[in-house]
Every structure is written in structure tokens, then in C-alpha cells.
Protein backbone atom coordinates (compact mmCIF):
# COMPACT_ATOMS: atom_id res chain seq x y z
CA UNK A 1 163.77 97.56 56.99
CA UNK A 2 162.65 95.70 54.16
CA UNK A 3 158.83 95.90 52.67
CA UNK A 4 157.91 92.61 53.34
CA UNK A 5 158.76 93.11 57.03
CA UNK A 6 156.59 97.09 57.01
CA UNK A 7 153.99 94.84 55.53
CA UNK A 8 153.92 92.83 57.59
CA UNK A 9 153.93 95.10 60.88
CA UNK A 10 151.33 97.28 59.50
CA UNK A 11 148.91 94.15 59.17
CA UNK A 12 150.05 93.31 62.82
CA UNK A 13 148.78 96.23 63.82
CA UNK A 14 145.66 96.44 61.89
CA UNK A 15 144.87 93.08 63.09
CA UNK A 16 145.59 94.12 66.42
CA UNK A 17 143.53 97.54 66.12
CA UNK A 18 140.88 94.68 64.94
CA UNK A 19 141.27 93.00 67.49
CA UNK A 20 140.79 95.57 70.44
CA UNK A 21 137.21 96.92 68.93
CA UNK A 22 136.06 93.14 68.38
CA UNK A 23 136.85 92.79 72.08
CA UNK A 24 134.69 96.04 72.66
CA UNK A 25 132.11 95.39 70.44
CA UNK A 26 131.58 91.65 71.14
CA UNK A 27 129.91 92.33 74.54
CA UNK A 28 127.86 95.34 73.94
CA UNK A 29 126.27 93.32 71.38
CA UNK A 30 125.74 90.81 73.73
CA UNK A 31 124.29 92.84 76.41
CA UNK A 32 122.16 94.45 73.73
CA UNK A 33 120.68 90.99 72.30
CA UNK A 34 120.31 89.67 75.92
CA UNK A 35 118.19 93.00 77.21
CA UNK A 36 116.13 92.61 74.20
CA UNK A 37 115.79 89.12 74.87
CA UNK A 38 114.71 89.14 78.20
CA UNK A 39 112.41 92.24 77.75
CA UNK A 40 110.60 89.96 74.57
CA UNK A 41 110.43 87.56 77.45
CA UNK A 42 110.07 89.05 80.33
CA UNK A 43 107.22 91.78 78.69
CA UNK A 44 103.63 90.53 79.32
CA UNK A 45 101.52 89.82 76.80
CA UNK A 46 98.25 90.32 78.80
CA UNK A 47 94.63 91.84 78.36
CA UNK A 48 96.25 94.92 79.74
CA UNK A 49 97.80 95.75 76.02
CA UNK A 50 94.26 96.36 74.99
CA UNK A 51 93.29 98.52 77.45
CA UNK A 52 93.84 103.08 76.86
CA UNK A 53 96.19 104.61 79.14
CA UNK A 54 95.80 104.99 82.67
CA UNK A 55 94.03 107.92 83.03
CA UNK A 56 91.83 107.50 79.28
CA UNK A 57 88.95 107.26 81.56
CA UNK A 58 87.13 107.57 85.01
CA UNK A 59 84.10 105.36 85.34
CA UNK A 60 82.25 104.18 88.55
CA UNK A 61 79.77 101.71 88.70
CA UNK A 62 78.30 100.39 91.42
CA UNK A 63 78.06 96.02 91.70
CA UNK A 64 77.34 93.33 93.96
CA UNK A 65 78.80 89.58 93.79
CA UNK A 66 76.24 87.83 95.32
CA UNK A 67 76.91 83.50 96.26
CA UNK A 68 74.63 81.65 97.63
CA UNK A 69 72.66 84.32 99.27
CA UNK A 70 75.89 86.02 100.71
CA UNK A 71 77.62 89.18 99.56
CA UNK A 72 81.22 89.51 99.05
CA UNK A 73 83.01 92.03 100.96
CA UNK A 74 84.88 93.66 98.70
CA UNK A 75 85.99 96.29 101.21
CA UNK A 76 88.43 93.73 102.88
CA UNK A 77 91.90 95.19 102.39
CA UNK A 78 92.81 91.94 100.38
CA UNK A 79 90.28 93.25 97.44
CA UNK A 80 91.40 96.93 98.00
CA UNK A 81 93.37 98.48 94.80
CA UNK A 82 94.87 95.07 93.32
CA UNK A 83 94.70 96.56 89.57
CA UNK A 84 95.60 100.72 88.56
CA UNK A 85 92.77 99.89 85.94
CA UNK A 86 89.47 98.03 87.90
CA UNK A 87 89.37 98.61 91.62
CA UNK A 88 87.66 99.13 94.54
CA UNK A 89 89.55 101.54 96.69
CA UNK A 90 89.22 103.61 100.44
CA UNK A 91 87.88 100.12 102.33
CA UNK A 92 84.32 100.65 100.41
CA UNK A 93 83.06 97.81 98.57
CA UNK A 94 80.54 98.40 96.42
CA UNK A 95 81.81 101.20 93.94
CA UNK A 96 84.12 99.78 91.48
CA UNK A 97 86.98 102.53 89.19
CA UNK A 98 87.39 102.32 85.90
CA UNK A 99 90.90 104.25 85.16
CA UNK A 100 91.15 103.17 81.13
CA UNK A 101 89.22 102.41 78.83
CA UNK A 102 88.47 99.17 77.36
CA UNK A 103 89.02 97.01 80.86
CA UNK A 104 86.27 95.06 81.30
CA UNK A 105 84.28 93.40 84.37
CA UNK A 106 86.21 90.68 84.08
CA UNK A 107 89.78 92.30 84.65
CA UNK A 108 88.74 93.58 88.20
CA UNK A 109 88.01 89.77 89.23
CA UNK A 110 90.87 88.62 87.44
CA UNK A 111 92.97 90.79 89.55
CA UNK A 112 91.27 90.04 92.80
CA UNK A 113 92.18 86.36 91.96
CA UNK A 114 88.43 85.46 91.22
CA UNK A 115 86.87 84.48 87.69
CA UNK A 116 83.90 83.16 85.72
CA UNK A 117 84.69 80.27 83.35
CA UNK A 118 82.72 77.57 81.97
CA UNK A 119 79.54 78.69 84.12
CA UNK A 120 81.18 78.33 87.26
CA UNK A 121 81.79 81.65 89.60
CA UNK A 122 85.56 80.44 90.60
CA UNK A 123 86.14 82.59 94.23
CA UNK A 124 89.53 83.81 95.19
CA UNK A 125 90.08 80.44 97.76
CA UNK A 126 89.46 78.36 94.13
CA UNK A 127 86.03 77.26 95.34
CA UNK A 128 84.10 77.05 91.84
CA UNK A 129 80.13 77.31 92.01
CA UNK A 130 78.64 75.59 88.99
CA UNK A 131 75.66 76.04 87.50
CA UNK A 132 73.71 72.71 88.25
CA UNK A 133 69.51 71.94 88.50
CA UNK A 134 69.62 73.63 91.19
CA UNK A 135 71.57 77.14 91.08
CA UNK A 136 72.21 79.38 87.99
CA UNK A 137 74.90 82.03 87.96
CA UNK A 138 73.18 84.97 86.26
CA UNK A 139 74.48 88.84 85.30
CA UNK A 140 72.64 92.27 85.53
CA UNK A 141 73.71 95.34 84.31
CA UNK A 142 71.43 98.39 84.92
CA UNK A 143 68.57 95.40 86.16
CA UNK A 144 69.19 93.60 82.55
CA UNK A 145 70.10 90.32 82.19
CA UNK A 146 73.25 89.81 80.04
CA UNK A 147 74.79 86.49 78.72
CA UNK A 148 78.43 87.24 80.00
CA UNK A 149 79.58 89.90 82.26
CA UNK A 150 83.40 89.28 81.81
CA UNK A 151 83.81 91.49 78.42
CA UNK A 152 81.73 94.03 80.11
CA UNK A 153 83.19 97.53 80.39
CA UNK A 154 81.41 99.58 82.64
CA UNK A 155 79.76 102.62 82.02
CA UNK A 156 79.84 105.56 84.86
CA UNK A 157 76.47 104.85 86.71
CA UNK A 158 76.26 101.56 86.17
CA UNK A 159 74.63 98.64 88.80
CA UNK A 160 76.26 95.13 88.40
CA UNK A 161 74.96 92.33 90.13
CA UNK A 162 76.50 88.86 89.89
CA UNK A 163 74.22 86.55 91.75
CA UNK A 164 74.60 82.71 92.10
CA UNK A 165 72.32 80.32 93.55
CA UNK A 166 68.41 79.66 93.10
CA UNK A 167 67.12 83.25 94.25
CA UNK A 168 63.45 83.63 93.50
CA UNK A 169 62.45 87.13 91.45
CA UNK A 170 61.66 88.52 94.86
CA UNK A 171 65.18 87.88 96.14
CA UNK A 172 66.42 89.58 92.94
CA UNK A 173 64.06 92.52 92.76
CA UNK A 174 65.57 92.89 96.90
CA UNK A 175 69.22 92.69 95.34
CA UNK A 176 68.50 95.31 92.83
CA UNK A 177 66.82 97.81 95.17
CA UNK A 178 70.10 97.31 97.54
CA UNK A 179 71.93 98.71 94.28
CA UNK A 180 70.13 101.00 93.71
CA UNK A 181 70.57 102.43 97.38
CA UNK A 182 74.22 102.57 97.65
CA UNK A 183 75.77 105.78 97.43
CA UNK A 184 77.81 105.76 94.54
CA UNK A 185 81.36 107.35 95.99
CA UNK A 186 83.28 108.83 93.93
């Protein structure tokens, strides 16, 4: 056999040898750039990346949503545990768990499709209640009015009340004495 033809064979088979790991190593690349991909996708980029760990905390508080006069019943089952964060839990209403810390007010209304934006009290249904002449939506933490209650992270012992509508200080004063009643379960 001459040298030209060993040559020859020995690149044939080196190429080949090439050949069979580029046919390996082609698609595990490719399912490694496409998992990567979709997890850079799929991954959500949410409030939730601020919050501690499940479990950095155990807070209860207790609140009221007040609209129009009426209480929410956030002991429906459709309110009941929506976030592992902020929740009501056990079909009672009225005492809200804090599981991490950092997760404000706003996160539990966020996740039982309700929110406050641009002074308007937006209910789960999509109904938004505006501030107008007439009504104001106001916040109360501890019987002190705040600006915002969506950035709020409650503190164990807390009493929230969101109240919209044109209640008189008497109608408050009854809303904060119905806080301050409930049994705070824990």
C-alpha cells in the first residue's frame, strides 16, 4: 500500500471519527441552548424575586376592604390561599399571612385578581371605583392614614382597612372598632 493511499485512509477515518462526535455533540448543544432559552423565557420576572424565602417570615395582620359601605368576603373559597406568600387561608376572612418577607399589601390583591392603580380600587370582576367629588379611596394601618397601601408590608398585629366611598369619621371610627374586635387567628 502506498503512503499516499495510508494517508489518505487515516484522514478518512479521522474525518469520519469527526464526524460521529459532531453528530453527538450537535444536538446536546442544541437541547442545552434551547432549555436555557426557554427557562430565560419561560422564568418570571415578577415582584416575587424580591420577596425572602418562603418561610423568612410569619406575619398576621388583620384588614378589611371596605366599597361603598360593603365588606369583601374574603373567606369565599375563590380568595382562599391564591399566593404561598399573602393569603387568607381556613375560609376566614379577615386575617391575612405573611410567609416572606418583603411582600407587600399589594401582592395579596394582586393575587386575588384585585388592585389599586391610579386612585381607583379595581375589584376582581374589573369594576374600578375612582376617586371622584364624591368618594375617596383612603388606607389605615394601625388607625393611621397612609398615602399608598400597595408597598405596604405588614407587620404581625397589624389592622388594615381599605375603605372607599364618602364614609363620615363616625362610619370610620365604626370600621376601626370592627378591627379591632376580630380575633386575630393564627
Amino acid at each position: 500500500m502506498s503512503s499516499k493511499k495510508r494517508d489518505d485512509s487515516y484522514f478518512a477515518a479521522g474525518r469520519r471519527r469527526k464526524k460521529k462526535y459532531m453528530m453527538i455533540i450537535i444536538p446536546i448543544v442544541a437541547v442545552i441552548a434551547a432549555a436555557g432559552a426557554a427557562a430565560a423565557v419561560l422564568t418570571p420576572r415578577d415582584a416575587s424575586s424580591n420577596f425572602g424565602p418562603l418561610g423568612s417570615a410569619h406575619e398576621h395582620a388583620v384588614f378589611e376592604v371596605i366599597l361603598n359601605g360593603d365588606a369583601i368576603d374574603f373567606s369565599q373559597r375563590k380568595y382562599q390561599v391564591q399566593s404561598q406568600f399573602i393569603h387568607v387561608e381556613n375560609n376566614d376572612g379577615t386575617t391575612l399571612h405573611r410567609h416572606a418577607t418583603n411582600v407587600p399589601f399589594g401582592e395579596f390583591l394582586k393575587s386575588v385578581k384585585m388592585n389599586i392603580q391610579d386612585n381607583c380600587f379595581v375589584t376582581d370582576d374589573g369594576r374600578q371605583l375612582c376617586e371622584d367629588d364624591t368618594n375617596q379611596l383612603r388606607y389605615f394601618v394601625n388607625g393611621t392614614e397612609k398615602s399608598s397601601i400597595m408597598d405596604y408590608v405588614l407587620e404581625d398585629n397589624d389592622k388594615i382597612l381599605v375603605i372607599y366611598g364618602s364614609e363620615s369619621e363616625e362610619q370610620l371610627q365604626a370600621a376601626f372598632e370592627r378591627l379591632n374586635e376580630i380575633d386575630l387567628r393564627k
